[in-house]
PDB file of N, CA and C in Angstrom:
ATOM      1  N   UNK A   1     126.342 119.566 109.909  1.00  0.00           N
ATOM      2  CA  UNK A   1     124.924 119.276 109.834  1.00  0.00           C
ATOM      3  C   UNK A   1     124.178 120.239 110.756  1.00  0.00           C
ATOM      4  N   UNK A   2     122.962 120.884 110.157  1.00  0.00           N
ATOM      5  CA  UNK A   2     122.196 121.878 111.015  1.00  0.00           C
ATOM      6  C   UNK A   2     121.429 121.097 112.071  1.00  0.00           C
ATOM      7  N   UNK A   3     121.095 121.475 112.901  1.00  0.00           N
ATOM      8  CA  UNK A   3     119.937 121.204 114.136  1.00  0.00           C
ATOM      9  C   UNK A   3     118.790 121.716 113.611  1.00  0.00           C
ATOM     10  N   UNK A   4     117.763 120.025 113.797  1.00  0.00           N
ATOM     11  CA  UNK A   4     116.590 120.623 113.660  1.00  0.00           C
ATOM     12  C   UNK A   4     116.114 122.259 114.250  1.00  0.00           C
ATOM     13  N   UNK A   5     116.170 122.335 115.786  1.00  0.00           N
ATOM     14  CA  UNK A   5     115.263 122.583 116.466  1.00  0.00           C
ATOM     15  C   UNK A   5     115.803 124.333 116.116  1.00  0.00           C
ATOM     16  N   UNK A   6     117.301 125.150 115.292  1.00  0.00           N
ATOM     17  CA  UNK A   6     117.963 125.829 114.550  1.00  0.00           C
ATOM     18  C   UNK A   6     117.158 126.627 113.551  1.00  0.00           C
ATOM     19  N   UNK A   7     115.970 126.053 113.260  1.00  0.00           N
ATOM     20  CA  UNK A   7     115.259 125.902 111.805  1.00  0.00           C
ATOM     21  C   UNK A   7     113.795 126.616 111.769  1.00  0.00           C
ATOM     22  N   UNK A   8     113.683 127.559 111.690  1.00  0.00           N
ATOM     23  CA  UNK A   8     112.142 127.990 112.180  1.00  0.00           C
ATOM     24  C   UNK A   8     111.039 127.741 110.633  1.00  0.00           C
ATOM     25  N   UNK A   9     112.146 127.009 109.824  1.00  0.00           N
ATOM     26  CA  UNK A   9     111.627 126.916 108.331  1.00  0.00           C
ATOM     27  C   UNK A   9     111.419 125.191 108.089  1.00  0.00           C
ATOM     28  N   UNK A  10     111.300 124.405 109.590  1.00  0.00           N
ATOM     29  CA  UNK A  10     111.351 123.056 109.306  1.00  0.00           C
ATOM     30  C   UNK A  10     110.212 122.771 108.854  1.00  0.00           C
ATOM     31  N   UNK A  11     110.196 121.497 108.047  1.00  0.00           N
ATOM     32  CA  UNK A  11     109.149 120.989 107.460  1.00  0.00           C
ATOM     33  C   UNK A  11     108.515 120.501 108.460  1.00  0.00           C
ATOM     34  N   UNK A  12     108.054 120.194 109.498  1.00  0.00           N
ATOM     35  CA  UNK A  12     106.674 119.404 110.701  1.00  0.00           C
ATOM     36  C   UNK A  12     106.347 121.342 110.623  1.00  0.00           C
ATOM     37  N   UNK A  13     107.100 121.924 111.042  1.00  0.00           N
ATOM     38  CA  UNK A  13     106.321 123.872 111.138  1.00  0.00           C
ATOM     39  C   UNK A  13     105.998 123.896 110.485  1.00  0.00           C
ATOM     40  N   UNK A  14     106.502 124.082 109.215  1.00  0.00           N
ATOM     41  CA  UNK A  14     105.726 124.610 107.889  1.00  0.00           C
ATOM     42  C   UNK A  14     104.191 123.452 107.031  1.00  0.00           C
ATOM     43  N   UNK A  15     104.469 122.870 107.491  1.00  0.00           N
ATOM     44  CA  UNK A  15     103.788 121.708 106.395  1.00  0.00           C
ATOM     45  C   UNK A  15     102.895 120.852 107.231  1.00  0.00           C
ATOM     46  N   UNK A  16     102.654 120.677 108.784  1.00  0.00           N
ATOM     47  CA  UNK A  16     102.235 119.603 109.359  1.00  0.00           C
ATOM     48  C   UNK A  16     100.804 118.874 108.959  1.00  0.00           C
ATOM     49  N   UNK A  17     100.634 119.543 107.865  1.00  0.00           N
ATOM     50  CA  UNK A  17      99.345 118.666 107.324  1.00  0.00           C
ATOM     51  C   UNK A  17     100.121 117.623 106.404  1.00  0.00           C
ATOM     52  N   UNK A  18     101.659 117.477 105.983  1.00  0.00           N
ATOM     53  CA  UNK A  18     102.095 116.270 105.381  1.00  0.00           C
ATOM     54  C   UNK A  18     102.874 115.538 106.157  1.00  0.00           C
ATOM     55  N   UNK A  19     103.447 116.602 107.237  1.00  0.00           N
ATOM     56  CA  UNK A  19     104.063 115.612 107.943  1.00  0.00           C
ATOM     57  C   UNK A  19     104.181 115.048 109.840  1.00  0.00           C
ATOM     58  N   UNK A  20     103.938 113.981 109.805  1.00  0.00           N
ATOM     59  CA  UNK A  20     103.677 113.878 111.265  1.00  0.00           C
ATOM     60  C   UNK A  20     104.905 113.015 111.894  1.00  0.00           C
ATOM     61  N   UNK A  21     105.460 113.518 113.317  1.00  0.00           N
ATOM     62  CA  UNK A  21     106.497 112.710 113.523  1.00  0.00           C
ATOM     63  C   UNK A  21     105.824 111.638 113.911  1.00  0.00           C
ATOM     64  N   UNK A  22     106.486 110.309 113.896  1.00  0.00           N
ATOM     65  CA  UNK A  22     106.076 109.212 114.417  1.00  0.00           C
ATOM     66  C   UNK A  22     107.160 108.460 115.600  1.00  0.00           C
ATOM     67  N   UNK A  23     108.363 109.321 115.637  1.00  0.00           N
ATOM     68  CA  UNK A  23     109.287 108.711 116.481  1.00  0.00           C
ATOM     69  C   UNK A  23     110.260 110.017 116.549  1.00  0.00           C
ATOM     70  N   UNK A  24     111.160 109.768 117.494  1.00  0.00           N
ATOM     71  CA  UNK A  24     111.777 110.698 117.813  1.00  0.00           C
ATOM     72  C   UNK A  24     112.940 110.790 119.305  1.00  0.00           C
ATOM     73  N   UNK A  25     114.524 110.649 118.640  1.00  0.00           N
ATOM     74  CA  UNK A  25     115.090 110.528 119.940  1.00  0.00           C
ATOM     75  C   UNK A  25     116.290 111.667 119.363  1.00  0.00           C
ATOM     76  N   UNK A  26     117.496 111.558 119.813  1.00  0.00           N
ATOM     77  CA  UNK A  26     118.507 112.335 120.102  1.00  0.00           C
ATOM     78  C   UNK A  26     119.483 111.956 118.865  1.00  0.00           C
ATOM     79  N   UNK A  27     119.501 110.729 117.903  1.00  0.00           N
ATOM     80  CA  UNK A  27     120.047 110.780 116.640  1.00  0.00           C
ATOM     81  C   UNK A  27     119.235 110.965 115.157  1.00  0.00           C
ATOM     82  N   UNK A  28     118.005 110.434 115.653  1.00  0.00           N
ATOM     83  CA  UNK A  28     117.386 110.799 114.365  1.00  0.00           C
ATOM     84  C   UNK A  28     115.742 110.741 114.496  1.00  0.00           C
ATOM     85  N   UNK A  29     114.642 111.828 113.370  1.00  0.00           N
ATOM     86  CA  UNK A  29     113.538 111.499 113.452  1.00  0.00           C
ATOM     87  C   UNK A  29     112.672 111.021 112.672  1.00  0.00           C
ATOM     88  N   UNK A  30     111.813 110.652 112.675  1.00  0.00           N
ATOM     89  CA  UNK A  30     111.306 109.619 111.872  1.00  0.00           C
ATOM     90  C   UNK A  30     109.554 110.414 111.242  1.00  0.00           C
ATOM     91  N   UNK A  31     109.241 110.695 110.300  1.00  0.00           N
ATOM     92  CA  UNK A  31     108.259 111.011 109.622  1.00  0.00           C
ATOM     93  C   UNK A  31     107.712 110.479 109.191  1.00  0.00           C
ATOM     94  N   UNK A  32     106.027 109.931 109.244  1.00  0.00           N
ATOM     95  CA  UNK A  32     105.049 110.006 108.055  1.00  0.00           C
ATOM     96  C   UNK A  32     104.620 111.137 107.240  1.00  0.00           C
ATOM     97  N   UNK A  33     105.180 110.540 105.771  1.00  0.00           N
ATOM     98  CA  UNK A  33     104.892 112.021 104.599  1.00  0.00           C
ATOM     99  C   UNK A  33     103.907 111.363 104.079  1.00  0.00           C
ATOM    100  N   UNK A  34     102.628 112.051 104.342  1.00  0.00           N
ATOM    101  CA  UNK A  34     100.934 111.749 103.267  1.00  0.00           C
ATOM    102  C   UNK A  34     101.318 112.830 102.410  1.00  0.00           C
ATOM    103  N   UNK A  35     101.121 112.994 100.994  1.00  0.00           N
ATOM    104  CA  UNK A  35     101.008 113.608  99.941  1.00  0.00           C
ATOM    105  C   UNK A  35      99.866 113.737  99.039  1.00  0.00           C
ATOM    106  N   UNK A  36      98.661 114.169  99.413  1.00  0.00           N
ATOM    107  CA  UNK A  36      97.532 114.413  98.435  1.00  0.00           C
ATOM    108  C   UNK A  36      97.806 114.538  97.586  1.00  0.00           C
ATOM    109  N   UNK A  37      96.848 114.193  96.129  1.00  0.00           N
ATOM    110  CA  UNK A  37      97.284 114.780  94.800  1.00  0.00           C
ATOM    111  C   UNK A  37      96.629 116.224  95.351  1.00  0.00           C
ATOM    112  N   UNK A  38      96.938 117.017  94.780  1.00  0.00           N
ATOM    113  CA  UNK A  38      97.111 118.750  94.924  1.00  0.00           C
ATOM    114  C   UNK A  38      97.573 119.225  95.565  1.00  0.00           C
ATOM    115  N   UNK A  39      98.183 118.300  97.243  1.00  0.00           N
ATOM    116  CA  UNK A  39      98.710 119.161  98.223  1.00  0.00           C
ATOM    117  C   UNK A  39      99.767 119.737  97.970  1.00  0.00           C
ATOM    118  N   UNK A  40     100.065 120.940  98.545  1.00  0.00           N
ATOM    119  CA  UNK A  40     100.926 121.430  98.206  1.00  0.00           C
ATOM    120  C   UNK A  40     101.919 122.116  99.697  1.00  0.00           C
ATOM    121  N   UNK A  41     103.559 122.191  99.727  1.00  0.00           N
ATOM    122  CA  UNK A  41     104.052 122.594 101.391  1.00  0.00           C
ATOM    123  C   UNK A  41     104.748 123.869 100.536  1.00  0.00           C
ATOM    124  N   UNK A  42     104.910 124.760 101.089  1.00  0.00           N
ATOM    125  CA  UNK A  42     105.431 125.879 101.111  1.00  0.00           C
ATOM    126  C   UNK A  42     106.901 125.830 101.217  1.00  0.00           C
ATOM    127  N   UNK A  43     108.291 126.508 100.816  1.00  0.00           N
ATOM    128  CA  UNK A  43     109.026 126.384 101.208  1.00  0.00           C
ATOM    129  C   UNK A  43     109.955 125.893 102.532  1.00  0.00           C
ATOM    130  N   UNK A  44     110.777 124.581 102.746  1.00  0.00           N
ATOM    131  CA  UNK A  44     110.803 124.487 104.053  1.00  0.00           C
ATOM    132  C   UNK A  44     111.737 123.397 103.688  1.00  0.00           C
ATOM    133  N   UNK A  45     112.457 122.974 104.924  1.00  0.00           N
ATOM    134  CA  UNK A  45     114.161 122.484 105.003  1.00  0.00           C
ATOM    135  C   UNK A  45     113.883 120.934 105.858  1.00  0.00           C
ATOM    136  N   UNK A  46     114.872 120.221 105.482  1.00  0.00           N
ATOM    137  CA  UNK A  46     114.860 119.001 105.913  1.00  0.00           C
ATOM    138  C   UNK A  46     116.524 118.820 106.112  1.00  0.00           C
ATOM    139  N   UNK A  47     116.482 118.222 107.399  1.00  0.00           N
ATOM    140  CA  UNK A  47     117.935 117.644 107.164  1.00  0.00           C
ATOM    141  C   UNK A  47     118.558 116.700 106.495  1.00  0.00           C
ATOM    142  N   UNK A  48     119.012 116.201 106.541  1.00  0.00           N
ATOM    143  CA  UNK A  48     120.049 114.781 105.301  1.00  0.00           C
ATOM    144  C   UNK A  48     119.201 113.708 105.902  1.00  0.00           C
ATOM    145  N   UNK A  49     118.226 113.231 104.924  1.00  0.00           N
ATOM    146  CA  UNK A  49     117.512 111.985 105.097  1.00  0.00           C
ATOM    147  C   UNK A  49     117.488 110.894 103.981  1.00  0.00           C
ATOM    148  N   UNK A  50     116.598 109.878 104.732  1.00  0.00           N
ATOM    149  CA  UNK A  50     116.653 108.889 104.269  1.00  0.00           C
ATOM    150  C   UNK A  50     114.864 108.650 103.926  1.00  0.00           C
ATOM    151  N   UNK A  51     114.302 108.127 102.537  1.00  0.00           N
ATOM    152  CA  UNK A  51     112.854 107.584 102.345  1.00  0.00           C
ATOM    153  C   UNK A  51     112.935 106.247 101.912  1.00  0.00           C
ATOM    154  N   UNK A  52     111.646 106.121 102.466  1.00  0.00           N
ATOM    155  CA  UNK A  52     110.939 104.671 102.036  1.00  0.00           C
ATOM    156  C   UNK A  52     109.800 104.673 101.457  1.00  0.00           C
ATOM    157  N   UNK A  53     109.558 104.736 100.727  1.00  0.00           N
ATOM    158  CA  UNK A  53     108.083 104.896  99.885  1.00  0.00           C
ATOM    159  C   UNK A  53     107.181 103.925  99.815  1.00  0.00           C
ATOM    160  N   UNK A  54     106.445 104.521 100.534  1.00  0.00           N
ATOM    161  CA  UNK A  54     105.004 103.350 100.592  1.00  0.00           C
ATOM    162  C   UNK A  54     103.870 103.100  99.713  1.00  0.00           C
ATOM    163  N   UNK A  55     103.763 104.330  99.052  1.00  0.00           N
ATOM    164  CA  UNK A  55     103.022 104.248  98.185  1.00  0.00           C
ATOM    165  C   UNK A  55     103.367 105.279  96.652  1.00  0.00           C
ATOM    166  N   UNK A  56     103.405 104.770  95.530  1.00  0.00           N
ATOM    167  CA  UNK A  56     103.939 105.803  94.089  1.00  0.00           C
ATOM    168  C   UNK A  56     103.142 106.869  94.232  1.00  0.00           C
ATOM    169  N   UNK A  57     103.272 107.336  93.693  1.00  0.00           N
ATOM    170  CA  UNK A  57     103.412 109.140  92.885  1.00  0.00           C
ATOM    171  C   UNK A  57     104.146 109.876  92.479  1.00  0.00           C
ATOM    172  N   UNK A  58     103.952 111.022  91.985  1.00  0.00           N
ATOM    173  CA  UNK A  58     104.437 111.876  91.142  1.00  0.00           C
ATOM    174  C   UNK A  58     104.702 113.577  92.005  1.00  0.00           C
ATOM    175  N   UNK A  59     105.933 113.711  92.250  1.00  0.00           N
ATOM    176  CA  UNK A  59     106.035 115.195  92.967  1.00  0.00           C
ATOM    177  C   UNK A  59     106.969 115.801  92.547  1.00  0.00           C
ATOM    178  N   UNK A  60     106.251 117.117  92.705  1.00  0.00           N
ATOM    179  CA  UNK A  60     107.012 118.244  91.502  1.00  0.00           C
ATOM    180  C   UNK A  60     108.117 119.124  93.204  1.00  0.00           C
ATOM    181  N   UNK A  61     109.138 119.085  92.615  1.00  0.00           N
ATOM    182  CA  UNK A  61     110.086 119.966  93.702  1.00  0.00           C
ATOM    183  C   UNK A  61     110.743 121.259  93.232  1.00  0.00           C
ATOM    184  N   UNK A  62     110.729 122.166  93.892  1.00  0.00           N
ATOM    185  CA  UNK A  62     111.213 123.396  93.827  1.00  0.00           C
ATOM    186  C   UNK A  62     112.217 123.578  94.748  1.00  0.00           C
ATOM    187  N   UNK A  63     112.643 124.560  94.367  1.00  0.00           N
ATOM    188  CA  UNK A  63     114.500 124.276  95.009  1.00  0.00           C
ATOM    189  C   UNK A  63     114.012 125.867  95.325  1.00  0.00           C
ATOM    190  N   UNK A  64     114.659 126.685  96.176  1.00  0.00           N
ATOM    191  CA  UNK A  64     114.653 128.037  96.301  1.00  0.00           C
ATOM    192  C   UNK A  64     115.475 129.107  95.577  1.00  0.00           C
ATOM    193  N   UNK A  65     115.945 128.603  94.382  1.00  0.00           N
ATOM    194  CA  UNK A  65     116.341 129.099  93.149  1.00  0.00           C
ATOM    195  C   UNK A  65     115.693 129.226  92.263  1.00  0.00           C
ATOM    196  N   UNK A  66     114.496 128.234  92.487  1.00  0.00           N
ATOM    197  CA  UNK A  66     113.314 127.945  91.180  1.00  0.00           C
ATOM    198  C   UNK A  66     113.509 126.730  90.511  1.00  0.00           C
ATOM    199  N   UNK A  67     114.765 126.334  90.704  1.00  0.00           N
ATOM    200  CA  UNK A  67     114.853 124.740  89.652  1.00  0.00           C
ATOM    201  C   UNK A  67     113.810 123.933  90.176  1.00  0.00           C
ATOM    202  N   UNK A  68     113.091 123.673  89.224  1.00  0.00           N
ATOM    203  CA  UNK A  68     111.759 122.386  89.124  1.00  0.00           C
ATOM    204  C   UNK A  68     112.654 120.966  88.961  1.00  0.00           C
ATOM    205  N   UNK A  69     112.189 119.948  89.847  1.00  0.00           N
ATOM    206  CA  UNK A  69     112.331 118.753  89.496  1.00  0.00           C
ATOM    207  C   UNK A  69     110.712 117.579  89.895  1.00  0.00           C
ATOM    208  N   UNK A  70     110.641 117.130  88.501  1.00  0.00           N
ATOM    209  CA  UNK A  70     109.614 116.157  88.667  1.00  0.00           C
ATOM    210  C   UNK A  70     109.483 115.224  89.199  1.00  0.00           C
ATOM    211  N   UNK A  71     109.515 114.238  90.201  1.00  0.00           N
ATOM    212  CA  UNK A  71     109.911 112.862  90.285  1.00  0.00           C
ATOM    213  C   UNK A  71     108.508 111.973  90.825  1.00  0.00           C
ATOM    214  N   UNK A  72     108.921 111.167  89.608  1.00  0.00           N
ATOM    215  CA  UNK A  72     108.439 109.592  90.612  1.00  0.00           C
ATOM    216  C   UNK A  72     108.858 108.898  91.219  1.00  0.00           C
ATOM    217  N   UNK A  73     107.442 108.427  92.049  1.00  0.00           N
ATOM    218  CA  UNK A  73     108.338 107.405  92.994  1.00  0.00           C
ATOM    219  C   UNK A  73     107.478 106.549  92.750  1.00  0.00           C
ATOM    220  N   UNK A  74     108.521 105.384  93.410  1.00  0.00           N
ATOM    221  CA  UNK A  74     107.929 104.315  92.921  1.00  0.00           C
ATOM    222  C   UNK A  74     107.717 103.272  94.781  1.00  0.00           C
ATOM    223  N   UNK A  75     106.314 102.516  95.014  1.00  0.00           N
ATOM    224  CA  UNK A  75     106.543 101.842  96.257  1.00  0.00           C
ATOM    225  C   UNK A  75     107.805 100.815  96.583  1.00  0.00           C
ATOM    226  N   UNK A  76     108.461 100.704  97.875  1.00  0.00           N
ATOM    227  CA  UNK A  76     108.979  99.723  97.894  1.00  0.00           C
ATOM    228  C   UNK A  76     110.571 100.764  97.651  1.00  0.00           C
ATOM    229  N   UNK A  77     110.507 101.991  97.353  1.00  0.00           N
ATOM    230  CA  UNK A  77     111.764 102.154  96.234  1.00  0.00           C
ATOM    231  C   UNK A  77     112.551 103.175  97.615  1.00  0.00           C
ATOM    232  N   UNK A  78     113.631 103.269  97.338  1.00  0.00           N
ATOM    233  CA  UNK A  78     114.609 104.158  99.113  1.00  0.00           C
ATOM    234  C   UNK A  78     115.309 104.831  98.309  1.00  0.00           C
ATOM    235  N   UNK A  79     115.069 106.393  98.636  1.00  0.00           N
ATOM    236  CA  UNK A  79     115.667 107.449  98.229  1.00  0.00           C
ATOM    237  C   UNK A  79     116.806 107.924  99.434  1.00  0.00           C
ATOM    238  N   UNK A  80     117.464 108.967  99.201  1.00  0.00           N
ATOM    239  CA  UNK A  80     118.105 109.507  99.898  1.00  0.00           C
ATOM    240  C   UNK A  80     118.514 110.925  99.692  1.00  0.00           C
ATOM    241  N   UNK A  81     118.504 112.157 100.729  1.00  0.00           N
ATOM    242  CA  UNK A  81     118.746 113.757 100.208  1.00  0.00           C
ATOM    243  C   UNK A  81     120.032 114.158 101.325  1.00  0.00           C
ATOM    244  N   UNK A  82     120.541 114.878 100.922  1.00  0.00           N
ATOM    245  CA  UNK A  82     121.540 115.678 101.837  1.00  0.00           C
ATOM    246  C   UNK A  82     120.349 116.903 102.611  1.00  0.00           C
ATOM    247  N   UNK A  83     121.334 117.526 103.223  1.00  0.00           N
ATOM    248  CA  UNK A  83     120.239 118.830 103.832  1.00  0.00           C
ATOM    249  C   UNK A  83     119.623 119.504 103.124  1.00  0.00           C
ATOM    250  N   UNK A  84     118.159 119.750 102.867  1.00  0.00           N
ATOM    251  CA  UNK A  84     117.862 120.376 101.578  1.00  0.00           C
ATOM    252  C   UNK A  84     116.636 121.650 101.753  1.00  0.00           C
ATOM    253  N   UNK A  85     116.302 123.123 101.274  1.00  0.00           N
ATOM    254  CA  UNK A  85     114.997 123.246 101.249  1.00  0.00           C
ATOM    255  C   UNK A  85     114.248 123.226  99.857  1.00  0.00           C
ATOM    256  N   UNK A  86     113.045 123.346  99.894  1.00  0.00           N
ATOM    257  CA  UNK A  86     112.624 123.023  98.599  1.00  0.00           C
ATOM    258  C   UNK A  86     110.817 122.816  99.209  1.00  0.00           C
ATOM    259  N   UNK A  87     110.175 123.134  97.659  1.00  0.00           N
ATOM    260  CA  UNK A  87     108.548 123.621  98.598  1.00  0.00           C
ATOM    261  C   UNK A  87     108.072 122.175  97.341  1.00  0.00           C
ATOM    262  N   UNK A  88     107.187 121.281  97.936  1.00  0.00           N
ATOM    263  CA  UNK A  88     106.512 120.495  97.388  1.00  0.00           C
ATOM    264  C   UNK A  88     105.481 120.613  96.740  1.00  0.00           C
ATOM    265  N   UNK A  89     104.651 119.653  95.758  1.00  0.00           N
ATOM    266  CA  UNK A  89     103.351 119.521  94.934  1.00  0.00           C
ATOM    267  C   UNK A  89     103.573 118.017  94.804  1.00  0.00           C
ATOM    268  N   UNK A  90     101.895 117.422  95.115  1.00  0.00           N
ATOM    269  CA  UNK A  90     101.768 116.573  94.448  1.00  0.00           C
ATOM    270  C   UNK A  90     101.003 116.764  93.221  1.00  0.00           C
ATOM    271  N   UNK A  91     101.891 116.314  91.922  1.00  0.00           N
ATOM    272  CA  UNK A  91     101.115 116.772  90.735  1.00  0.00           C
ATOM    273  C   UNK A  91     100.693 115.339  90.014  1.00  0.00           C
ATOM    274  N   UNK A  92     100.591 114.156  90.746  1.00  0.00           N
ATOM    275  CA  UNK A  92      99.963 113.491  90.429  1.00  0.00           C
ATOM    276  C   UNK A  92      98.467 112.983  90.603  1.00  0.00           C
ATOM    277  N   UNK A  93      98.017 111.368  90.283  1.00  0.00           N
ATOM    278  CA  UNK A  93      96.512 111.280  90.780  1.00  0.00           C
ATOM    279  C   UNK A  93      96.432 110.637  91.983  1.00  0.00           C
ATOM    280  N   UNK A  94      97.633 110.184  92.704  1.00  0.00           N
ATOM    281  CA  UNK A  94      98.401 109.171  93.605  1.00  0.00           C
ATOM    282  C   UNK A  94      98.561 110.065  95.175  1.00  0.00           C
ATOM    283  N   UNK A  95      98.086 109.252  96.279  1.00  0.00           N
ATOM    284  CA  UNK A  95      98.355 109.438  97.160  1.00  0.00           C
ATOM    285  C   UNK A  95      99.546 109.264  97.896  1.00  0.00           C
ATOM    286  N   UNK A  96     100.657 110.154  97.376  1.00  0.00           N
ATOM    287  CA  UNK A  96     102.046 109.707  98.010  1.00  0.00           C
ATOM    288  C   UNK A  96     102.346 109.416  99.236  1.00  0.00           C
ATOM    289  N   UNK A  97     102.768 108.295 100.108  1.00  0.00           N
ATOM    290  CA  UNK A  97     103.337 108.174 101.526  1.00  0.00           C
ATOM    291  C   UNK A  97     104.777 108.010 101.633  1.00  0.00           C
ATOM    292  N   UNK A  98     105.555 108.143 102.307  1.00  0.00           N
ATOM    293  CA  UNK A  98     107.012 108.063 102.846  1.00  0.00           C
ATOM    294  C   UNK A  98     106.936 107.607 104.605  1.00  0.00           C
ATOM    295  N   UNK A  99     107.928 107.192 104.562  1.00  0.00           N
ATOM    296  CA  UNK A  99     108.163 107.021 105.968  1.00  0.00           C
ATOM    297  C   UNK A  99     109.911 108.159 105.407  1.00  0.00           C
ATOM    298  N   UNK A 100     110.514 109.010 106.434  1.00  0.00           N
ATOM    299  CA  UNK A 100     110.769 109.722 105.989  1.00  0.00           C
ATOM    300  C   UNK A 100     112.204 109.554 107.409  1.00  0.00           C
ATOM    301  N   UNK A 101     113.138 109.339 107.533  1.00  0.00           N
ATOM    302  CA  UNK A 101     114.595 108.928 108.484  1.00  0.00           C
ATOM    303  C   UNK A 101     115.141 110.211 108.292  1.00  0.00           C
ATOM    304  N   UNK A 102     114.815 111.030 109.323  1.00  0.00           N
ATOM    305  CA  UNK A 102     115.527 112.501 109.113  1.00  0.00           C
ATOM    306  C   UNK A 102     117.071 112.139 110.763  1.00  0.00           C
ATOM    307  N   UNK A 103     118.116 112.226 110.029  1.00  0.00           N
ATOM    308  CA  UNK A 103     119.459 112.109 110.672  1.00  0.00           C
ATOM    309  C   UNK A 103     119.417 114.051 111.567  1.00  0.00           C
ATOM    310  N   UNK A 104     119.988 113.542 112.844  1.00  0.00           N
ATOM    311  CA  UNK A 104     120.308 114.543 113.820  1.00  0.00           C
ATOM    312  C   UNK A 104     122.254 114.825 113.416  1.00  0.00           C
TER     313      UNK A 104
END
């Protein structure tokens, strides 16, 4: 597993208009993800986390190969990613939130 602090491509650097830490110790950190419809983050890496979705929408993901994936989410609903980068869109009409369990 990479180290955040390893990462000059982390998502709070690249993106901090979606994401704000809200907690933070020596095993894991904890994110609020706001997702405007149109916002959009630039390429950028997350470690192996865990979501909680607070509120639905619709976000389009790009992988740094180019593979597009669409997804909804749905509130209430817990996702989970391995280490990943990939540049975001919200391409819905929905204000997406996450609470967002990024593992150290």
């Amino acid at each position: 597993m990479s180290n955040i602090s390893d990462h000059t491509d982390d998502a709070v650097s690249i993106a901090p208009h979606l994401h704000k830490v809200i907690f933070e110790n020596d095993k894991m950190r904890v994110l609020r993800v706001t997702v405007r419809p149109g916002d959009k983050a630039n390429m950028h890496w997350h470690p192996e986390n865990i979501n909680y979705i607070l509120s639905s929408g619709r976000l389009r993901f790009i992988k740094p190969d180019g593979t597009v994936a669409d997804v909804d989410l749905e509130e209430g609903q817990v996702t989970s990613s391995p280490e990943i980068s990939h540049a975001v869109e919200n391409i819905g009409t929905n204000e997406v939130q996450t609470i967002q369990v990024e593992l150290k």
